[in-house]
PDB file of N, CA and C in Angstrom:
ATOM      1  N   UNK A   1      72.959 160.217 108.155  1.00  0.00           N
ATOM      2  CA  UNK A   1      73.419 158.857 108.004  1.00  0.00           C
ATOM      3  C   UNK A   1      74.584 158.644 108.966  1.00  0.00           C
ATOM      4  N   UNK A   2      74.653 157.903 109.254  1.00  0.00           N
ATOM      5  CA  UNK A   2      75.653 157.449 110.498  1.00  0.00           C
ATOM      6  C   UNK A   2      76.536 156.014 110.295  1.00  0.00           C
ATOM      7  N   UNK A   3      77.685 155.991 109.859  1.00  0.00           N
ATOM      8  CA  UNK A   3      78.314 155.199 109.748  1.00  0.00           C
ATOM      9  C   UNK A   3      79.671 155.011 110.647  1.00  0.00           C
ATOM     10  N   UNK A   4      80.237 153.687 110.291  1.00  0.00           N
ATOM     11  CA  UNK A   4      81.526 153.215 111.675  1.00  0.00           C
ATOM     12  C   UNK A   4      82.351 153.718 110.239  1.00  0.00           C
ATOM     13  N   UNK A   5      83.560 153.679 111.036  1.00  0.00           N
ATOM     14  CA  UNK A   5      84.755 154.362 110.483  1.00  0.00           C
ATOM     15  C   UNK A   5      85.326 153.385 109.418  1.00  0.00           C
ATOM     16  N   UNK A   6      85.389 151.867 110.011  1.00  0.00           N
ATOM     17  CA  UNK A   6      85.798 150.860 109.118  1.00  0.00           C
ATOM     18  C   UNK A   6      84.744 150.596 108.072  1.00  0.00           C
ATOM     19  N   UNK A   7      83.595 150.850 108.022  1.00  0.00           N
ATOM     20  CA  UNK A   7      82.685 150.821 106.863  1.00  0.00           C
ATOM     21  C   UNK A   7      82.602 151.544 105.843  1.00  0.00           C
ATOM     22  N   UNK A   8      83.319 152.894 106.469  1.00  0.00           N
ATOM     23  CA  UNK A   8      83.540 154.281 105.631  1.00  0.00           C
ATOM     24  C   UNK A   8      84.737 153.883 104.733  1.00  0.00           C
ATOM     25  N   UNK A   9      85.690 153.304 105.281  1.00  0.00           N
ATOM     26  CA  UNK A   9      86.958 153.238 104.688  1.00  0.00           C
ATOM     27  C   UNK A   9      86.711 152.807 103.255  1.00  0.00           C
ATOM     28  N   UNK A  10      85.635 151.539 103.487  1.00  0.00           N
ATOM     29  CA  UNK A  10      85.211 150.677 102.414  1.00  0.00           C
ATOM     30  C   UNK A  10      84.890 151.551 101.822  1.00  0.00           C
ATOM     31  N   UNK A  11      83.805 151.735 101.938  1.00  0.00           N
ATOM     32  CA  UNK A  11      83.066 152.868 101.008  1.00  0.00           C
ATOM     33  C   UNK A  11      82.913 154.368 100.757  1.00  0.00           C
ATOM     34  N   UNK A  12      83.824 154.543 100.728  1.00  0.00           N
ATOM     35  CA  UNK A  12      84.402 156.274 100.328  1.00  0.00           C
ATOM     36  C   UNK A  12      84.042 157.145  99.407  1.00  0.00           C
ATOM     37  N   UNK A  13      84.397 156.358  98.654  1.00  0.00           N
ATOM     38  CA  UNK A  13      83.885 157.103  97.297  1.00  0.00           C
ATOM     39  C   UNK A  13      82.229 157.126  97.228  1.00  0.00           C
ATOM     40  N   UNK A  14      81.563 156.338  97.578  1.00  0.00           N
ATOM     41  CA  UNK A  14      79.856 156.218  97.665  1.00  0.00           C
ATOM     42  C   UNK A  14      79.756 157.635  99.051  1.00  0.00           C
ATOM     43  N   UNK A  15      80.349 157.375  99.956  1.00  0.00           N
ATOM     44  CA  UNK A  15      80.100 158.350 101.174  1.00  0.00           C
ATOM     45  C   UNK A  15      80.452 159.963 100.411  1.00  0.00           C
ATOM     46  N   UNK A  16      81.123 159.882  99.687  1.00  0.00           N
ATOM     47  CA  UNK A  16      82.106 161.363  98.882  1.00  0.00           C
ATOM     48  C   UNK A  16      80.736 162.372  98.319  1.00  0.00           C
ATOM     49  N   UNK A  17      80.000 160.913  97.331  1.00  0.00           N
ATOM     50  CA  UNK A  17      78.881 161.264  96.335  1.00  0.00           C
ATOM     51  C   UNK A  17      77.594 161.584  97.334  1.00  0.00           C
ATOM     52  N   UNK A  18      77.842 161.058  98.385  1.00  0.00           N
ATOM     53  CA  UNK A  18      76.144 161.679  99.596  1.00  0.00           C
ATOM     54  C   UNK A  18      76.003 162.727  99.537  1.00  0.00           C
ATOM     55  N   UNK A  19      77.537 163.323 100.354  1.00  0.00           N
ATOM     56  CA  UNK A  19      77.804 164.420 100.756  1.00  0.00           C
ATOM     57  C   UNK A  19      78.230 165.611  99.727  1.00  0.00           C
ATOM     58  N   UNK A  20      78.424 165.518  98.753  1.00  0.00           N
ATOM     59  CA  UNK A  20      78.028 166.409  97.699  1.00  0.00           C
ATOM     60  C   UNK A  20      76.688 166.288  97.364  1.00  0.00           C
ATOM     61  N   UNK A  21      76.038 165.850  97.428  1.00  0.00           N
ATOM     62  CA  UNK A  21      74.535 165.633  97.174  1.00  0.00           C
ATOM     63  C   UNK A  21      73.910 166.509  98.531  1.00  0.00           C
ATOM     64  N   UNK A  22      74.654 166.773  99.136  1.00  0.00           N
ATOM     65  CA  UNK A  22      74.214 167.154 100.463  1.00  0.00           C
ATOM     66  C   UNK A  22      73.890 166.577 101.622  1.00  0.00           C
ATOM     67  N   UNK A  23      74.043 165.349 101.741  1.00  0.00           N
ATOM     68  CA  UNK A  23      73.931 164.282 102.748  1.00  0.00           C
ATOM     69  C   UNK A  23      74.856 164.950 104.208  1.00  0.00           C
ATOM     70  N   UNK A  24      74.549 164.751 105.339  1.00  0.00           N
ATOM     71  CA  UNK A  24      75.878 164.824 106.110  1.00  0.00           C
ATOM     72  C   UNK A  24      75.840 163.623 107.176  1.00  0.00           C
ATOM     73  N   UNK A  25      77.137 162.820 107.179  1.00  0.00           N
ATOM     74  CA  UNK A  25      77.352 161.812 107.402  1.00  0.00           C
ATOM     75  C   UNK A  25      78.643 161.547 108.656  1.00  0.00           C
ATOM     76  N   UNK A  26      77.332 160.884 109.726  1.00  0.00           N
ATOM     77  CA  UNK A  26      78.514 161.062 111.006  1.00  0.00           C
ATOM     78  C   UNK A  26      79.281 159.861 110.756  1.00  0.00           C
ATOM     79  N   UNK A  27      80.550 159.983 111.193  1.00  0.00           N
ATOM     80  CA  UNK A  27      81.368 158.463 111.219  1.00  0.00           C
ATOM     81  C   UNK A  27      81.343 158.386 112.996  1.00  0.00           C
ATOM     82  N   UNK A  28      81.534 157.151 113.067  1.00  0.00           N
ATOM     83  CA  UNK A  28      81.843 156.457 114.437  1.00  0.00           C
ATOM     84  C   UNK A  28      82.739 155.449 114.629  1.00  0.00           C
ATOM     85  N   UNK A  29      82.992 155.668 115.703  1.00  0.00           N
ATOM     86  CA  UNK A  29      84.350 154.104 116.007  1.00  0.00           C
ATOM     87  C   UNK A  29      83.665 153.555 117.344  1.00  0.00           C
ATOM     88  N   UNK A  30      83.795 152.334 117.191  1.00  0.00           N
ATOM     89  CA  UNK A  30      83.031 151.708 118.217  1.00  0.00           C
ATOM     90  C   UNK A  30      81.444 152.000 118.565  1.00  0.00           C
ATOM     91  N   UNK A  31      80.921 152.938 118.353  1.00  0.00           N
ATOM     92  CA  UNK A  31      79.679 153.288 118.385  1.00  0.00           C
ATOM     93  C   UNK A  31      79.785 154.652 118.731  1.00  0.00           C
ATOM     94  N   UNK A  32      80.864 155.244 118.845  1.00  0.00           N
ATOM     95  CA  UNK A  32      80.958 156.274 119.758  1.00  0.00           C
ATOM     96  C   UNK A  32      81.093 157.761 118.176  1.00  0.00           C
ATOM     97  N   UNK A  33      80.070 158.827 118.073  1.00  0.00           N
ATOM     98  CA  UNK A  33      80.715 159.347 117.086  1.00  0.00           C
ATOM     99  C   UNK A  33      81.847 160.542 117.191  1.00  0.00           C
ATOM    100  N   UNK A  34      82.891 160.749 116.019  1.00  0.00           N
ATOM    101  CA  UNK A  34      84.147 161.122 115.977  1.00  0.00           C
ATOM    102  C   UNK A  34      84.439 161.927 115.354  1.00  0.00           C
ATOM    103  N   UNK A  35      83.671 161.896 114.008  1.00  0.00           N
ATOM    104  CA  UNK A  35      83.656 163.040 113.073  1.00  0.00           C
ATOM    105  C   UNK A  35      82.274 163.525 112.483  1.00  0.00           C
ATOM    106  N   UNK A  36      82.404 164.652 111.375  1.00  0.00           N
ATOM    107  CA  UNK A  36      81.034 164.587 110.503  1.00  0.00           C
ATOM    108  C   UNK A  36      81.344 164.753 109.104  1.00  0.00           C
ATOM    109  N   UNK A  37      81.256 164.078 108.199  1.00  0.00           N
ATOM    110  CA  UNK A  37      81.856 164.785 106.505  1.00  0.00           C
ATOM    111  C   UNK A  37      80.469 165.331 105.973  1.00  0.00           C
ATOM    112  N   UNK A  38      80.697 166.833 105.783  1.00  0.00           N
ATOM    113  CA  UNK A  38      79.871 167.921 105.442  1.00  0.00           C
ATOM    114  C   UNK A  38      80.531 168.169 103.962  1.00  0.00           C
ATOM    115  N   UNK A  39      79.812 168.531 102.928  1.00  0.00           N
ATOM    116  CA  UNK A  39      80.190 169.469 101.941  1.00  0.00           C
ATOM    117  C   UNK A  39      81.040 170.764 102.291  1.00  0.00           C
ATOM    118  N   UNK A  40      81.914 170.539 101.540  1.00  0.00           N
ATOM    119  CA  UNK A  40      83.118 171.962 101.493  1.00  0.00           C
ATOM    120  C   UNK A  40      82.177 173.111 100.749  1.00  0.00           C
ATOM    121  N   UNK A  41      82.174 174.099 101.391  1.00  0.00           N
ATOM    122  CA  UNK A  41      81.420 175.613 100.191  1.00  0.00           C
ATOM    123  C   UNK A  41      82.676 176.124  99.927  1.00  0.00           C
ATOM    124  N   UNK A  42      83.236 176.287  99.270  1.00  0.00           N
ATOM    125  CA  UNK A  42      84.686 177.770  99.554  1.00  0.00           C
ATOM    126  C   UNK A  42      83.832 178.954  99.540  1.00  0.00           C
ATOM    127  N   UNK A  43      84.076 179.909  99.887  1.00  0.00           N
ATOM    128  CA  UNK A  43      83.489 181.565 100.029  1.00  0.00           C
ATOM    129  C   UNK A  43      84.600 182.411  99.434  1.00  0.00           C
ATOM    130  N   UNK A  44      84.340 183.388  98.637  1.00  0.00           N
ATOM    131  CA  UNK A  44      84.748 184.124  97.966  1.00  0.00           C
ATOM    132  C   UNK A  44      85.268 185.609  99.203  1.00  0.00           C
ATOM    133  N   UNK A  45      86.186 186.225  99.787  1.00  0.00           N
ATOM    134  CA  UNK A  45      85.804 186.925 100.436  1.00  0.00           C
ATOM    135  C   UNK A  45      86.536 188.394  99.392  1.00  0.00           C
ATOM    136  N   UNK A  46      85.227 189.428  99.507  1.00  0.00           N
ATOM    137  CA  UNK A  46      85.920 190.249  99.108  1.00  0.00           C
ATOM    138  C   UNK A  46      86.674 191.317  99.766  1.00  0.00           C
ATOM    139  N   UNK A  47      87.557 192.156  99.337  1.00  0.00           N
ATOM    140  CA  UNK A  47      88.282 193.077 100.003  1.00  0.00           C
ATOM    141  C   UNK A  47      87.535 194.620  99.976  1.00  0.00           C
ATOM    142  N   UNK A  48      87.896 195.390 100.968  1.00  0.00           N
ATOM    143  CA  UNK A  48      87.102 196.686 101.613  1.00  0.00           C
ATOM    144  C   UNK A  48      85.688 196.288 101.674  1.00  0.00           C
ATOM    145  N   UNK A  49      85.604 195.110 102.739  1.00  0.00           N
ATOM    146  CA  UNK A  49      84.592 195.285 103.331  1.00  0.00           C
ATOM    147  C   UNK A  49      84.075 195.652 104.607  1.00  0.00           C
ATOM    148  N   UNK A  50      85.159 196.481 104.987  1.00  0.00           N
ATOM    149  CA  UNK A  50      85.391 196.911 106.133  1.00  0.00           C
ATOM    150  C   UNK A  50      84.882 198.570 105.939  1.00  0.00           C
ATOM    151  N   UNK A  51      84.275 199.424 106.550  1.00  0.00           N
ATOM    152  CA  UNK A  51      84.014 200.878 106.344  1.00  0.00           C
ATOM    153  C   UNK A  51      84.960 201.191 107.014  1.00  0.00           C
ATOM    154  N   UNK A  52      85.628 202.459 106.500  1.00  0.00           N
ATOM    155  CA  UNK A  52      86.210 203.348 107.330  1.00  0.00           C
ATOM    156  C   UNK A  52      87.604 204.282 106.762  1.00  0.00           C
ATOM    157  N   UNK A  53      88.259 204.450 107.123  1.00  0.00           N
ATOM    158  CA  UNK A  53      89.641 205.364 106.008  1.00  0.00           C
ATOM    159  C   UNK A  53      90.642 205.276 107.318  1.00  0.00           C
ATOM    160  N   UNK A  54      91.825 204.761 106.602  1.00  0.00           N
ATOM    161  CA  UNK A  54      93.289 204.695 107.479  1.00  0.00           C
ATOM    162  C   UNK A  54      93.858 206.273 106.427  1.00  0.00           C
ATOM    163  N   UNK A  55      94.117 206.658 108.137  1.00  0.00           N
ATOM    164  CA  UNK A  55      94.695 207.630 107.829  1.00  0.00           C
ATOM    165  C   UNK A  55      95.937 207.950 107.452  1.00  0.00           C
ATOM    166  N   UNK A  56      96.719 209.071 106.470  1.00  0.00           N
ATOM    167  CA  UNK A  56      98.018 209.073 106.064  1.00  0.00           C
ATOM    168  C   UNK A  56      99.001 208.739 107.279  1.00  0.00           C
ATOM    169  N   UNK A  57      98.410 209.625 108.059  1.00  0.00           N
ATOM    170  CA  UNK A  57     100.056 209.185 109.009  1.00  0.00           C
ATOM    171  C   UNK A  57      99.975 208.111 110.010  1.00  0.00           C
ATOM    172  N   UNK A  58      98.913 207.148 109.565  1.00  0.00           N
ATOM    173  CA  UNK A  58      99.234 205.595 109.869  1.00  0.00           C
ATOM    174  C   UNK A  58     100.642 204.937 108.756  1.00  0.00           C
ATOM    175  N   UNK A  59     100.720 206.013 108.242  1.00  0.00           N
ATOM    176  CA  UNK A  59     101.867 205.292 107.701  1.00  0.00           C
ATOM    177  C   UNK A  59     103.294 205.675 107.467  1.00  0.00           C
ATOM    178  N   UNK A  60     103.319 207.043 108.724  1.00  0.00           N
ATOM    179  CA  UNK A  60     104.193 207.700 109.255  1.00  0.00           C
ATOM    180  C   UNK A  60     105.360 207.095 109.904  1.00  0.00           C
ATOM    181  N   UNK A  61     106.180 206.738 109.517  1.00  0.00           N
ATOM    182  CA  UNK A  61     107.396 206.115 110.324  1.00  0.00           C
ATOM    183  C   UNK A  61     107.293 206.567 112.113  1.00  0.00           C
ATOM    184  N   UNK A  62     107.552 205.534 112.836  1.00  0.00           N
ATOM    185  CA  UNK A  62     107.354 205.723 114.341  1.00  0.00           C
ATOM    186  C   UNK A  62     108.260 207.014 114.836  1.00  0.00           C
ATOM    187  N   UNK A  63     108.184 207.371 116.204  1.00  0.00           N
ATOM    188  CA  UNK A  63     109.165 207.960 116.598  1.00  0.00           C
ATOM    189  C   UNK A  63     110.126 207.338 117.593  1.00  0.00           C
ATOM    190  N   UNK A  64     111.451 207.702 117.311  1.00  0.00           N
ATOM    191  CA  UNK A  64     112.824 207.135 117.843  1.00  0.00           C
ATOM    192  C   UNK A  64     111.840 206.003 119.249  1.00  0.00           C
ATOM    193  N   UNK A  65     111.460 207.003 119.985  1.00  0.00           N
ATOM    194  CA  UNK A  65     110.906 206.189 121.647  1.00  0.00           C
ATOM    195  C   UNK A  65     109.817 205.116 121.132  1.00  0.00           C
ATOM    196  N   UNK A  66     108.917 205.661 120.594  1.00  0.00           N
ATOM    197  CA  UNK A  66     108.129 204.767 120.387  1.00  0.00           C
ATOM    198  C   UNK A  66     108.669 203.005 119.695  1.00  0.00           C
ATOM    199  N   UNK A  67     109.537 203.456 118.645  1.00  0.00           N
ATOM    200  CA  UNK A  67     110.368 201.966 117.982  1.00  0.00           C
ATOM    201  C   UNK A  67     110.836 201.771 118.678  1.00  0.00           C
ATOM    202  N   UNK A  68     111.618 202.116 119.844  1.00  0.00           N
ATOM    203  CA  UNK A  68     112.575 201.714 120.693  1.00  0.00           C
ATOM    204  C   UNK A  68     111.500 200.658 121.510  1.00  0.00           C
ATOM    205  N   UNK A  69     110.567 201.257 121.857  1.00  0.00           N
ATOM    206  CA  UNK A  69     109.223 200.333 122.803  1.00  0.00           C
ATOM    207  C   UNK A  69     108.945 199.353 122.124  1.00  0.00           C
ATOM    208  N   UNK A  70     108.915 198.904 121.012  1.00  0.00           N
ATOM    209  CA  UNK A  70     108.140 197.791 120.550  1.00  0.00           C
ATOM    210  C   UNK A  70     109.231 197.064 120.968  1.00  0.00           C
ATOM    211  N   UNK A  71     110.494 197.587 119.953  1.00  0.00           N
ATOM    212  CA  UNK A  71     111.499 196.692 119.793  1.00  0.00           C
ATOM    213  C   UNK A  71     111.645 196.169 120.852  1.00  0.00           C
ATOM    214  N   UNK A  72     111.706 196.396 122.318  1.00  0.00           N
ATOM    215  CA  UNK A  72     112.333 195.652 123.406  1.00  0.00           C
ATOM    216  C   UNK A  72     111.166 195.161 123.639  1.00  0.00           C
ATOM    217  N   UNK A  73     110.429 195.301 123.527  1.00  0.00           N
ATOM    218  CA  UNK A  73     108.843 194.353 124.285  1.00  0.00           C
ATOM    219  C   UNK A  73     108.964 192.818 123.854  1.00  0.00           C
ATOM    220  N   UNK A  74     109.600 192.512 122.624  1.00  0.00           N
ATOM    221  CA  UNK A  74     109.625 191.134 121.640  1.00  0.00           C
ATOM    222  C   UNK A  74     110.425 190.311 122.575  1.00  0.00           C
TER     223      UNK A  74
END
């Protein structure tokens, strides 16, 4: 469905109920189109979904040279 922007304004709440219905609805200004109002999904993301194992001494405090390197790089 393809609507102008000032028609949308009007009717919002009717355009709201499409697009939860699943409709997707371009707006336009002047004829030209500008946007699209799609249904929002949220996604759940879960955590360790990554394979692999961080190792202990990733969490080894740096050494003197090495902190010294970051620090001045900033």
């Amino acid at each position: 469905m393809i609507v102008d922007i000032q028609q949308a304004k009007a009717r919002l709440s009717e355009l709201m109920e499409r697009v939860k219905g699943g409709e997707e609805i371009i707006l336009t200004e002047a004829g030209t189109p500008c946007a699209r109002l799609v249904a929002f999904h949220a996604r759940r993301r879960e955590l360790g979904f990554v394979e692999g194992h961080v190792p202990d001494s990733f969490f080894e405090p740096l050494l003197d040279n090495d902190l010294d390197a970051w620090q001045t790089s900033s």
